[in-house]
PDB file of N, CA and C in Angstrom:
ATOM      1  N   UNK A   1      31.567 -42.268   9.729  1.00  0.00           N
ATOM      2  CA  UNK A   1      32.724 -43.115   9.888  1.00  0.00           C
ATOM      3  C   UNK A   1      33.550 -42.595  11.065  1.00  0.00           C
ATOM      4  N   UNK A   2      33.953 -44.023  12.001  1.00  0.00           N
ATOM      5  CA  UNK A   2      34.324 -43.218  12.982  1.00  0.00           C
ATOM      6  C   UNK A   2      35.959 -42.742  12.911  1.00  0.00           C
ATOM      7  N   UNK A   3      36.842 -42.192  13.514  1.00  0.00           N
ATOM      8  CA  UNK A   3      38.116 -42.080  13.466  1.00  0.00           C
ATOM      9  C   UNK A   3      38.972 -42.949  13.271  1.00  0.00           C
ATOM     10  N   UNK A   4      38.965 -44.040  13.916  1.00  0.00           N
ATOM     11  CA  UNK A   4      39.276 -45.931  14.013  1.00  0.00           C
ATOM     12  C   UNK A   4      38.905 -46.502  12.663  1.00  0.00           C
ATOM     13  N   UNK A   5      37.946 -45.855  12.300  1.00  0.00           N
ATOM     14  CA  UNK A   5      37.488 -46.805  10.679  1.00  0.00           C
ATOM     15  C   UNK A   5      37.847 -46.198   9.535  1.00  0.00           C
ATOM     16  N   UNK A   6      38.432 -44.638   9.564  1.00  0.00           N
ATOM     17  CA  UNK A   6      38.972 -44.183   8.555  1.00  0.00           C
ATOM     18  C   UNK A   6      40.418 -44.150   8.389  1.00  0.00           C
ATOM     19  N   UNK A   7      40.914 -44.222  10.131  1.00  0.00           N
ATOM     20  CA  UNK A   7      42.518 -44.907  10.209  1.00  0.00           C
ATOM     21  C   UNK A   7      42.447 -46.383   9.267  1.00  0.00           C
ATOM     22  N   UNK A   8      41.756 -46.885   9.867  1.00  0.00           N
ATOM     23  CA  UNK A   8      41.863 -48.600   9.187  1.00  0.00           C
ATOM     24  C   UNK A   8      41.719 -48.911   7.465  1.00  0.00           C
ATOM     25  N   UNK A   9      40.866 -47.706   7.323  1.00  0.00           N
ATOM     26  CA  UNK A   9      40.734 -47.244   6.018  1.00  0.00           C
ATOM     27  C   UNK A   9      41.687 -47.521   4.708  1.00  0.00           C
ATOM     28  N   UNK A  10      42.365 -46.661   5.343  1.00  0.00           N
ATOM     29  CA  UNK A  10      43.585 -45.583   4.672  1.00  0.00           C
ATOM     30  C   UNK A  10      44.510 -46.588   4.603  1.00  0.00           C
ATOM     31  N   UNK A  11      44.642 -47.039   6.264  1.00  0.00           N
ATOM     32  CA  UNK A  11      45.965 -48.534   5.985  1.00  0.00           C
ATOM     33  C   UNK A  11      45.715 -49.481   5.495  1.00  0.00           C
ATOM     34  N   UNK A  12      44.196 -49.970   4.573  1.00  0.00           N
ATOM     35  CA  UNK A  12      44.142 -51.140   3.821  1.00  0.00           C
ATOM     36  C   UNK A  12      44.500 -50.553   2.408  1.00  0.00           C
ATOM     37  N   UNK A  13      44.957 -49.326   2.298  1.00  0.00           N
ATOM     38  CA  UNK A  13      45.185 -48.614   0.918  1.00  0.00           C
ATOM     39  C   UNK A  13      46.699 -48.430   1.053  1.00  0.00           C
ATOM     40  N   UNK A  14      47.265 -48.223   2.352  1.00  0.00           N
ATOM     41  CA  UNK A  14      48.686 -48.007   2.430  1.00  0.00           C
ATOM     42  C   UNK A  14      49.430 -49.115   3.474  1.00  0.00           C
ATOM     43  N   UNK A  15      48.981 -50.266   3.758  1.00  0.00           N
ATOM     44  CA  UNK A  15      49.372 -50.546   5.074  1.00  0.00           C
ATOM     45  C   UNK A  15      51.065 -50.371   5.446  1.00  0.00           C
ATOM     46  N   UNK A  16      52.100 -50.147   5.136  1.00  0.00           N
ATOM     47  CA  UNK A  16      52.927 -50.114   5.457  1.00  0.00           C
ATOM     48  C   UNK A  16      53.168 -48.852   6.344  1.00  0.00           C
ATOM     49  N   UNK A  17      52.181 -47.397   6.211  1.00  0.00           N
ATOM     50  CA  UNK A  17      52.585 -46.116   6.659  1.00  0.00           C
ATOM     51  C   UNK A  17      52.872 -46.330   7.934  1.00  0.00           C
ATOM     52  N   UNK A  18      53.903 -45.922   8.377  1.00  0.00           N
ATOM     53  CA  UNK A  18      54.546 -45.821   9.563  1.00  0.00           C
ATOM     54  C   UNK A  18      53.501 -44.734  10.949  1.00  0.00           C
ATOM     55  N   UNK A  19      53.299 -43.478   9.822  1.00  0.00           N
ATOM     56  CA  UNK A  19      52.232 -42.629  10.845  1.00  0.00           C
ATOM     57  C   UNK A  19      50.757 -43.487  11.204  1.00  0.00           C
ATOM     58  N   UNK A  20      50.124 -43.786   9.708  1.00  0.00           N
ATOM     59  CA  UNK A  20      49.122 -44.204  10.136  1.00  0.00           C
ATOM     60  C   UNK A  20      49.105 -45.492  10.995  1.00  0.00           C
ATOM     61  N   UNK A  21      49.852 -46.341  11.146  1.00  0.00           N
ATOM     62  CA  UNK A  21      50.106 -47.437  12.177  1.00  0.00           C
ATOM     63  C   UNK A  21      49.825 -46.839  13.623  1.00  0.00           C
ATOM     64  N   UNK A  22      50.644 -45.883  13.653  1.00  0.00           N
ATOM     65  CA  UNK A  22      50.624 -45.460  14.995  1.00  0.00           C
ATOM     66  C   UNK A  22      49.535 -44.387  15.488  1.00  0.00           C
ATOM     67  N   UNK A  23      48.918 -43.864  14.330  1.00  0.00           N
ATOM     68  CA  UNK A  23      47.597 -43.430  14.595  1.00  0.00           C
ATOM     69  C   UNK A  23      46.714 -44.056  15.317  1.00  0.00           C
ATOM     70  N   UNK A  24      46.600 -45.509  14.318  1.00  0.00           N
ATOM     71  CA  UNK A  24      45.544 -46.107  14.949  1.00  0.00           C
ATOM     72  C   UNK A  24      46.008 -46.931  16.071  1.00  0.00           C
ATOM     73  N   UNK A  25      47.370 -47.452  16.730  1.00  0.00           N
ATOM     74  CA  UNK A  25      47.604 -47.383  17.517  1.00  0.00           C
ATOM     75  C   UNK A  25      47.552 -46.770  19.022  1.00  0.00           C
ATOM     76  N   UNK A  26      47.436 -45.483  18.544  1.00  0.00           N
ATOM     77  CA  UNK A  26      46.680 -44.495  19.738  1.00  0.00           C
ATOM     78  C   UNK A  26      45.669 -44.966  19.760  1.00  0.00           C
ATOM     79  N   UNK A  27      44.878 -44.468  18.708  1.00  0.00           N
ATOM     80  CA  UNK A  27      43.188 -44.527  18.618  1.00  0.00           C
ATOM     81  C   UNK A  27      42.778 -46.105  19.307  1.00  0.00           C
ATOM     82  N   UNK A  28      43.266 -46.934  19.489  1.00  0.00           N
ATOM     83  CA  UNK A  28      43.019 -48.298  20.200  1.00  0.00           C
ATOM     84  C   UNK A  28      43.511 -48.458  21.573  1.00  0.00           C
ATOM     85  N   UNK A  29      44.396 -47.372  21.751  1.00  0.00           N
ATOM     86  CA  UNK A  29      44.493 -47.161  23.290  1.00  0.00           C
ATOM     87  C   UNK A  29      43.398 -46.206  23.899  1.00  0.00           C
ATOM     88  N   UNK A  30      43.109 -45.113  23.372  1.00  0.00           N
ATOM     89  CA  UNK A  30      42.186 -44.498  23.837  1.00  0.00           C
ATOM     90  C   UNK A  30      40.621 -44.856  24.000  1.00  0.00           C
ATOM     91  N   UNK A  31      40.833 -46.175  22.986  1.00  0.00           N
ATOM     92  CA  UNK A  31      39.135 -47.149  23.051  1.00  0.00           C
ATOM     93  C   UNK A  31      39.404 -48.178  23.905  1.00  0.00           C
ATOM     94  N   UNK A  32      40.545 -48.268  24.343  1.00  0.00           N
ATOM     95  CA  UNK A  32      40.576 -49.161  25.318  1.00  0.00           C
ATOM     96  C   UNK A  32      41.059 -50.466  25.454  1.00  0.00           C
ATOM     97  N   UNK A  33      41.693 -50.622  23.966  1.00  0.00           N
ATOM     98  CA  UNK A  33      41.845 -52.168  22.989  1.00  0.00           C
ATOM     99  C   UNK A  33      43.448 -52.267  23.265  1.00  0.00           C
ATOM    100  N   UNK A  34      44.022 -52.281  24.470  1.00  0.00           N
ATOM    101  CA  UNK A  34      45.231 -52.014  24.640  1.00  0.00           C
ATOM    102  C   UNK A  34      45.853 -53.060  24.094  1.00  0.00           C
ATOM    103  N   UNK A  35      45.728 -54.230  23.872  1.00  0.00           N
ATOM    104  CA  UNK A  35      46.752 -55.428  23.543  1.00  0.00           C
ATOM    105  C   UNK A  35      46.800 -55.234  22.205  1.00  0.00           C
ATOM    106  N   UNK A  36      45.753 -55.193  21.119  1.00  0.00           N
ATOM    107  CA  UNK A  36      45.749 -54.453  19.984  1.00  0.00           C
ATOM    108  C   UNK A  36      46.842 -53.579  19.790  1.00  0.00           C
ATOM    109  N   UNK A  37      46.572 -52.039  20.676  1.00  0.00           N
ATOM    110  CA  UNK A  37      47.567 -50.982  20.552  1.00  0.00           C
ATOM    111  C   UNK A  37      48.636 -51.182  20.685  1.00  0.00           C
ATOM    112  N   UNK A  38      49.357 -52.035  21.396  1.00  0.00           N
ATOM    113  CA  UNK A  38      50.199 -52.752  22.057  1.00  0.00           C
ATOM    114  C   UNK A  38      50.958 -53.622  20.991  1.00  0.00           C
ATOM    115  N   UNK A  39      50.296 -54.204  20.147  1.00  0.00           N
ATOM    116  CA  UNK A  39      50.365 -55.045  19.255  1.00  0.00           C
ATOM    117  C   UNK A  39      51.093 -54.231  17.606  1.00  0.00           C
ATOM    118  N   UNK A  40      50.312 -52.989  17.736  1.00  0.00           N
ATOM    119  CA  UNK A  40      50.713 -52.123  16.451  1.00  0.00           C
ATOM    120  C   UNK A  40      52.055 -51.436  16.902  1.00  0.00           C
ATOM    121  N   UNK A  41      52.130 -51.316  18.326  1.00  0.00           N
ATOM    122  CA  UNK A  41      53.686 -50.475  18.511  1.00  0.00           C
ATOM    123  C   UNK A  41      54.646 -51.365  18.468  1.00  0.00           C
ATOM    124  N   UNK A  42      54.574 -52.927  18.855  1.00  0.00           N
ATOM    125  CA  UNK A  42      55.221 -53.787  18.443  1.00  0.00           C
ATOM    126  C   UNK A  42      56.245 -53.647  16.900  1.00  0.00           C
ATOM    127  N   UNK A  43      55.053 -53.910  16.404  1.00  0.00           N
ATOM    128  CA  UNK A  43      55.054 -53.911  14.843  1.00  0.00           C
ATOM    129  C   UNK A  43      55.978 -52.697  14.574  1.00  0.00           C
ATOM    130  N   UNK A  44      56.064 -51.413  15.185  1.00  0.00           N
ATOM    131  CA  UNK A  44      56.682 -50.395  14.658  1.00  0.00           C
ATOM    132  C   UNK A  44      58.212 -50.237  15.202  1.00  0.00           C
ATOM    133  N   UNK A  45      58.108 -50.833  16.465  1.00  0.00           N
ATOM    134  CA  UNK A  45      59.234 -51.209  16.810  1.00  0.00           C
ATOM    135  C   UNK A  45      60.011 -51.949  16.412  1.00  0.00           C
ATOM    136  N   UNK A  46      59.481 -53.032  15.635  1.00  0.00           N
ATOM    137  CA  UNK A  46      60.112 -54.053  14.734  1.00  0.00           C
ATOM    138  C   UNK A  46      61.033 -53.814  13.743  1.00  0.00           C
ATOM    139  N   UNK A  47      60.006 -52.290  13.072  1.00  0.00           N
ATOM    140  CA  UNK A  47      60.534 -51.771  11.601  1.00  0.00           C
ATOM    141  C   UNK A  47      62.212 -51.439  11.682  1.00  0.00           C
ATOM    142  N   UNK A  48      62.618 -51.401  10.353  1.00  0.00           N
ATOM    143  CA  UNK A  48      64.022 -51.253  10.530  1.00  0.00           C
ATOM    144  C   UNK A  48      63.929 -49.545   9.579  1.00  0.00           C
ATOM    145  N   UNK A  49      64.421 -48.324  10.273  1.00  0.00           N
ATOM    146  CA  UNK A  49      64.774 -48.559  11.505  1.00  0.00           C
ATOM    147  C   UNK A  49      63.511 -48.160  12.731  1.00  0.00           C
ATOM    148  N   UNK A  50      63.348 -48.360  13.663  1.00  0.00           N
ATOM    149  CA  UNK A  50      62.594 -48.839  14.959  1.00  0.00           C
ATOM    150  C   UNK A  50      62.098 -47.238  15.269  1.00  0.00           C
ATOM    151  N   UNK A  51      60.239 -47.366  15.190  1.00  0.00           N
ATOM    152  CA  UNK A  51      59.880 -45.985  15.079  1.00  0.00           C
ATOM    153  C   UNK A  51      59.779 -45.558  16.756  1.00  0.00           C
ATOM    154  N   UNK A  52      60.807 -44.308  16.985  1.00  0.00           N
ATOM    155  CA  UNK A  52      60.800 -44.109  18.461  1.00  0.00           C
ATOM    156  C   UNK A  52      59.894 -44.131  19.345  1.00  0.00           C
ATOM    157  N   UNK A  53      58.903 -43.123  18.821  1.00  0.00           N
ATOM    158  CA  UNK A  53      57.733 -43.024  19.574  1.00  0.00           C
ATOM    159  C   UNK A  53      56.868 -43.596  20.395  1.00  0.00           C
ATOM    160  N   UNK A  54      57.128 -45.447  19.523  1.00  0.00           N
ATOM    161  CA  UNK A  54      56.084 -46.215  19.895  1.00  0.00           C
ATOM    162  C   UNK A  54      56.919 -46.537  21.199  1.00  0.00           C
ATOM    163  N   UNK A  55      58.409 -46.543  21.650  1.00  0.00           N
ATOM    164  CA  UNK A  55      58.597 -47.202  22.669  1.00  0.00           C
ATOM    165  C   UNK A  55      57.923 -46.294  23.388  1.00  0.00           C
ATOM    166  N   UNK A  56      57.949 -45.176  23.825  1.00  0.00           N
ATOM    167  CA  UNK A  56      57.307 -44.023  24.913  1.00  0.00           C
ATOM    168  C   UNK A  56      56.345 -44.032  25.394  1.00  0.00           C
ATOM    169  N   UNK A  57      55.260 -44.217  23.933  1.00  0.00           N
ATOM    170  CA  UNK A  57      53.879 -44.523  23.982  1.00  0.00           C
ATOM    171  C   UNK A  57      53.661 -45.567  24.580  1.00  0.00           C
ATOM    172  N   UNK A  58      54.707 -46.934  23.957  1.00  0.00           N
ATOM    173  CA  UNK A  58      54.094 -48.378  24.595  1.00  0.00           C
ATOM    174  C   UNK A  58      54.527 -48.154  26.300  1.00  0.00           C
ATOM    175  N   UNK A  59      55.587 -47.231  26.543  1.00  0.00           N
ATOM    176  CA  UNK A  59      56.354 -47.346  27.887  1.00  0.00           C
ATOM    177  C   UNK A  59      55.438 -46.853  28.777  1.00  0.00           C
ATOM    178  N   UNK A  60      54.554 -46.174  28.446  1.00  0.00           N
ATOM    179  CA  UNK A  60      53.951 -45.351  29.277  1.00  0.00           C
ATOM    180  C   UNK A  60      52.281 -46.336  29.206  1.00  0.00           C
ATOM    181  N   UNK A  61      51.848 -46.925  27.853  1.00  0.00           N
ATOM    182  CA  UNK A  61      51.028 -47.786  28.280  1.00  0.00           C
ATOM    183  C   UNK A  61      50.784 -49.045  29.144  1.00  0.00           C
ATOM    184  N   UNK A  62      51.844 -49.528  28.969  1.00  0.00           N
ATOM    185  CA  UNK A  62      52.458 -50.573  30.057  1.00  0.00           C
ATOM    186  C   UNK A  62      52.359 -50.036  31.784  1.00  0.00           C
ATOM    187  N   UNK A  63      52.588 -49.047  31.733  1.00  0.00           N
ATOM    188  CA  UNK A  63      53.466 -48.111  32.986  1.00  0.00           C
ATOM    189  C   UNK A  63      51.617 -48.386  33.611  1.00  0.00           C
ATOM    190  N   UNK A  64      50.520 -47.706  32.647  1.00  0.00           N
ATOM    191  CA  UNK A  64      49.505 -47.338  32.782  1.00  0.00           C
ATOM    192  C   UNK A  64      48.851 -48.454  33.386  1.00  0.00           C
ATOM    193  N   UNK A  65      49.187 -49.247  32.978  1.00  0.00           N
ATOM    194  CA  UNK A  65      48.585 -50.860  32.927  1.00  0.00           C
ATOM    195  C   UNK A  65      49.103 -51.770  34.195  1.00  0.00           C
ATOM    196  N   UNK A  66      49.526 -51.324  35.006  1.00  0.00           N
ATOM    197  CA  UNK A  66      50.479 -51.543  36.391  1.00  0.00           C
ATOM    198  C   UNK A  66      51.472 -52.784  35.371  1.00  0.00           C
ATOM    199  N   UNK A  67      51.911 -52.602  34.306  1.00  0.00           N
ATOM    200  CA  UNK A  67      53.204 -53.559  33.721  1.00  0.00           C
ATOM    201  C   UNK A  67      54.470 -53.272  33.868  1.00  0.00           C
ATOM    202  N   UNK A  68      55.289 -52.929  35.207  1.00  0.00           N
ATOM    203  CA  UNK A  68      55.912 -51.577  35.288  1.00  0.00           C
ATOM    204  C   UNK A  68      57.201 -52.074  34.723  1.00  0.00           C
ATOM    205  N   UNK A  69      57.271 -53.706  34.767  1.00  0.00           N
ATOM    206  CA  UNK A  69      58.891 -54.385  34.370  1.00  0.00           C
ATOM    207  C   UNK A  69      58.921 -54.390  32.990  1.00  0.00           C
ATOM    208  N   UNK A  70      57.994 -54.251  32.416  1.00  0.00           N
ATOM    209  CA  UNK A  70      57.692 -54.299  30.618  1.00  0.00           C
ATOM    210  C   UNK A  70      57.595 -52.970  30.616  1.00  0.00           C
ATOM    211  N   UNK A  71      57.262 -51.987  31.186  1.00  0.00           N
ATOM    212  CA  UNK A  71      57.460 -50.472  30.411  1.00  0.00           C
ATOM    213  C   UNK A  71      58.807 -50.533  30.927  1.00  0.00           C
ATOM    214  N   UNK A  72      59.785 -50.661  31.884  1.00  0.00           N
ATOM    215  CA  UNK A  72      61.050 -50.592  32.237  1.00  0.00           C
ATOM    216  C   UNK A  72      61.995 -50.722  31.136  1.00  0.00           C
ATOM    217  N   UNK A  73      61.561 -52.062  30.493  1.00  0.00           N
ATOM    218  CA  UNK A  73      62.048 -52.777  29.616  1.00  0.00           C
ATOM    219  C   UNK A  73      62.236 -52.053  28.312  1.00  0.00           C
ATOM    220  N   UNK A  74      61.273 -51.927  28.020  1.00  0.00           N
ATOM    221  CA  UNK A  74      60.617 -51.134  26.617  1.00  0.00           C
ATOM    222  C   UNK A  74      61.268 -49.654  26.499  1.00  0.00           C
ATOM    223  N   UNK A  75      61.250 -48.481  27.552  1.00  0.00           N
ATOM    224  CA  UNK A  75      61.640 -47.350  28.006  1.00  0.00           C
ATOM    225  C   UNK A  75      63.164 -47.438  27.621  1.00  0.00           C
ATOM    226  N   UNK A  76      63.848 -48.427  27.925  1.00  0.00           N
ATOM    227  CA  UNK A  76      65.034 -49.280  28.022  1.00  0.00           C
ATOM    228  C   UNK A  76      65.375 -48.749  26.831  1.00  0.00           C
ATOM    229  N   UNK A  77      65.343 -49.975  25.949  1.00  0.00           N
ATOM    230  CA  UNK A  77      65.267 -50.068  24.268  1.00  0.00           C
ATOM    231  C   UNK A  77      65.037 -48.812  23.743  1.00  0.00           C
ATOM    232  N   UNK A  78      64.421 -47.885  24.178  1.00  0.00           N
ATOM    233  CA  UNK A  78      63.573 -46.737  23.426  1.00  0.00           C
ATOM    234  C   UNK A  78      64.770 -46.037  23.344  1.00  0.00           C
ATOM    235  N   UNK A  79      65.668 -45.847  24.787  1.00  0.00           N
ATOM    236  CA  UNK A  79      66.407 -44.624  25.332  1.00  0.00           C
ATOM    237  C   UNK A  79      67.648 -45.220  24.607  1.00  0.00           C
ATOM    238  N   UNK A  80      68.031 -46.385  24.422  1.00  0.00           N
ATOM    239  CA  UNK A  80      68.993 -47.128  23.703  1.00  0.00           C
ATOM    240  C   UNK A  80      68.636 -46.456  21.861  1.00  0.00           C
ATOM    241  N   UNK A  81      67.828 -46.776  21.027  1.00  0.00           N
ATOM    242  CA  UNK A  81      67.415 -46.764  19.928  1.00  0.00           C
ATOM    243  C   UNK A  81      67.480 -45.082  19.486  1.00  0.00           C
ATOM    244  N   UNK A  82      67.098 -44.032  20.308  1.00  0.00           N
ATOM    245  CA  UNK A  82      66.956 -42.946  20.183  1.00  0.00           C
ATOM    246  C   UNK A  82      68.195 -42.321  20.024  1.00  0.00           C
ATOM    247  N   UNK A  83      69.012 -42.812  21.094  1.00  0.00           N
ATOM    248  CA  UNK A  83      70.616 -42.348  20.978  1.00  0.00           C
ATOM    249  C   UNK A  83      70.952 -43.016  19.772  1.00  0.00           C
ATOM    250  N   UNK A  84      70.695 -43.755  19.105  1.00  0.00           N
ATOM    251  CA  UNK A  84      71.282 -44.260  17.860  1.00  0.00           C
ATOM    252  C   UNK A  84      70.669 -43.312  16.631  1.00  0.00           C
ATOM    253  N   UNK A  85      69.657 -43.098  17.031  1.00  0.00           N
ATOM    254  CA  UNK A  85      68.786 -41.949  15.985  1.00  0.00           C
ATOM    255  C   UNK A  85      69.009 -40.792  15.809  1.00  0.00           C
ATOM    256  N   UNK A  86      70.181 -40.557  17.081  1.00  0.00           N
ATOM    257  CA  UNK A  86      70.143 -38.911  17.118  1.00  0.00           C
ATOM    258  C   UNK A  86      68.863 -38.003  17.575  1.00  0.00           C
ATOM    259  N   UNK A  87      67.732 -38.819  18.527  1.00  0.00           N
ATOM    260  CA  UNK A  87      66.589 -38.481  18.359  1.00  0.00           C
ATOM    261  C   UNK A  87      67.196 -37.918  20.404  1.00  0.00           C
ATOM    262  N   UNK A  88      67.713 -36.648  20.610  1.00  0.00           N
ATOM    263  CA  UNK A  88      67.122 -36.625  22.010  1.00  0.00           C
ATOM    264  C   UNK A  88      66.497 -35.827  22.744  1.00  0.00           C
ATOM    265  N   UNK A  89      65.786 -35.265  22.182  1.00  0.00           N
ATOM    266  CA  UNK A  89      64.440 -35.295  22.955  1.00  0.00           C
ATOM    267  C   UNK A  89      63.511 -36.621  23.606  1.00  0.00           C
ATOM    268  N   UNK A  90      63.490 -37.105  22.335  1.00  0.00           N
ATOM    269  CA  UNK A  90      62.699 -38.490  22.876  1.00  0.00           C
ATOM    270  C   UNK A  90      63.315 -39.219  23.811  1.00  0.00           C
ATOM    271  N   UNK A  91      64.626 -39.297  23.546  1.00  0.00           N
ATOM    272  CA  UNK A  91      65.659 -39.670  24.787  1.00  0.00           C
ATOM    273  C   UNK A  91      65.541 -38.991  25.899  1.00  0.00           C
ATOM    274  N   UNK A  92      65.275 -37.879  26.160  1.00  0.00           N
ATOM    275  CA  UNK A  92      65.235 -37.028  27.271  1.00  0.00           C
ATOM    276  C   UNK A  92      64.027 -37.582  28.256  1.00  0.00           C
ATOM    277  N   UNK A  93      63.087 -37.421  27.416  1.00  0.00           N
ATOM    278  CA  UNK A  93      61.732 -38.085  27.445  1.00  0.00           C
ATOM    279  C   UNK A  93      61.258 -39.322  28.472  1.00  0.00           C
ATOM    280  N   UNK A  94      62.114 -40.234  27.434  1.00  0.00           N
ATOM    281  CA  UNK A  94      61.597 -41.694  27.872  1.00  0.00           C
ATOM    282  C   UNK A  94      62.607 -41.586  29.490  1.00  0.00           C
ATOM    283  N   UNK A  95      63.779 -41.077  29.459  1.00  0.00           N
ATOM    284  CA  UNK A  95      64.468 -41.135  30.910  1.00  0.00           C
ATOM    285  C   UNK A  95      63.930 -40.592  31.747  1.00  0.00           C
ATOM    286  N   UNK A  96      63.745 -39.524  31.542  1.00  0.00           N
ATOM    287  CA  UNK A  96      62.592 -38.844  32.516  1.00  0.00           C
ATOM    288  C   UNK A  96      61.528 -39.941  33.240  1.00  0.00           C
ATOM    289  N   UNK A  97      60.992 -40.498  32.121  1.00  0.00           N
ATOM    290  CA  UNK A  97      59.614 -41.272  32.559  1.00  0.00           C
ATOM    291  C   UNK A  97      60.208 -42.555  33.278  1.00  0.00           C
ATOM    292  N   UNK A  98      61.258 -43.167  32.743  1.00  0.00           N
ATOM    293  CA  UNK A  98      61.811 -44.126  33.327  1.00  0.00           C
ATOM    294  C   UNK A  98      62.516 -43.930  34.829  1.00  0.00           C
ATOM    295  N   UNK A  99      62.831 -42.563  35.042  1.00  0.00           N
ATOM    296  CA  UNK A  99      63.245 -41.966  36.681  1.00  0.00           C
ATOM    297  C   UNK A  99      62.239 -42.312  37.094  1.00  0.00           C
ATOM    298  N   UNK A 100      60.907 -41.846  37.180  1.00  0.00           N
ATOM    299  CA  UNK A 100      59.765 -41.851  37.974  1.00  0.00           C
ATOM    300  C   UNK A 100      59.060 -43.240  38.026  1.00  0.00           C
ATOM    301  N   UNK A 101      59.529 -44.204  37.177  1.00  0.00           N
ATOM    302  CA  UNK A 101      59.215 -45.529  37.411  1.00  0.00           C
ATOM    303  C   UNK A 101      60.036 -46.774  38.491  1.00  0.00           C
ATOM    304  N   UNK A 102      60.868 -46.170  37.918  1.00  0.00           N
ATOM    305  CA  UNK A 102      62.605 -46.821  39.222  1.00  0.00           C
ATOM    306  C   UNK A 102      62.359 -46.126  40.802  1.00  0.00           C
TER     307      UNK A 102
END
């Protein structure tokens, strides 16, 4: 079983987990299934409240993807959401990445 099929696994037993979402979220960027991956950070971004990570991840997949006004965007929201979280590192983070995109 591959890594992708035991992520998918687990979330037809838990689908709500916040980690495993974004597990296999990676795991579909790294196979290459970006709109998919793309699709699950959505989803996590959605959640209330809005799981940081995925903006970074999605910011930087976008970025990857020459989408540079949609990781702008996204990076945006992230650096917005994080300061609300008290999260800054990740804030530190996503600005950083967002300097080198501007």
């Amino acid at each position: 079983m591959t890594r992708r099929e035991q992520l998918e696994s687990m979330l037809a037993d838990s689908p709500e987990d916040t980690f495993l979402r974004y597990a296999l979220a990676m795991e579909l960027e790294s196979e290459g299934e970006n709109e998919r991956s793309l699709s699950l950070h959505q989803g996590l971004i959605a959640d209330e409240p809005p799981y940081v990570p995925s903006f970074f991840m999605s910011g930087q997949q976008l970025a990857d993807l020459d989408r540079t006004d949609e990781a702008i965007e996204i990076l945006r929201q992230g650096i917005e959401q994080a300061g609300l979280q008290g999260d800054d590192h990740a804030k530190a983070e996503m600005i950083s990445f967002l300097q080198s995109l501007e």
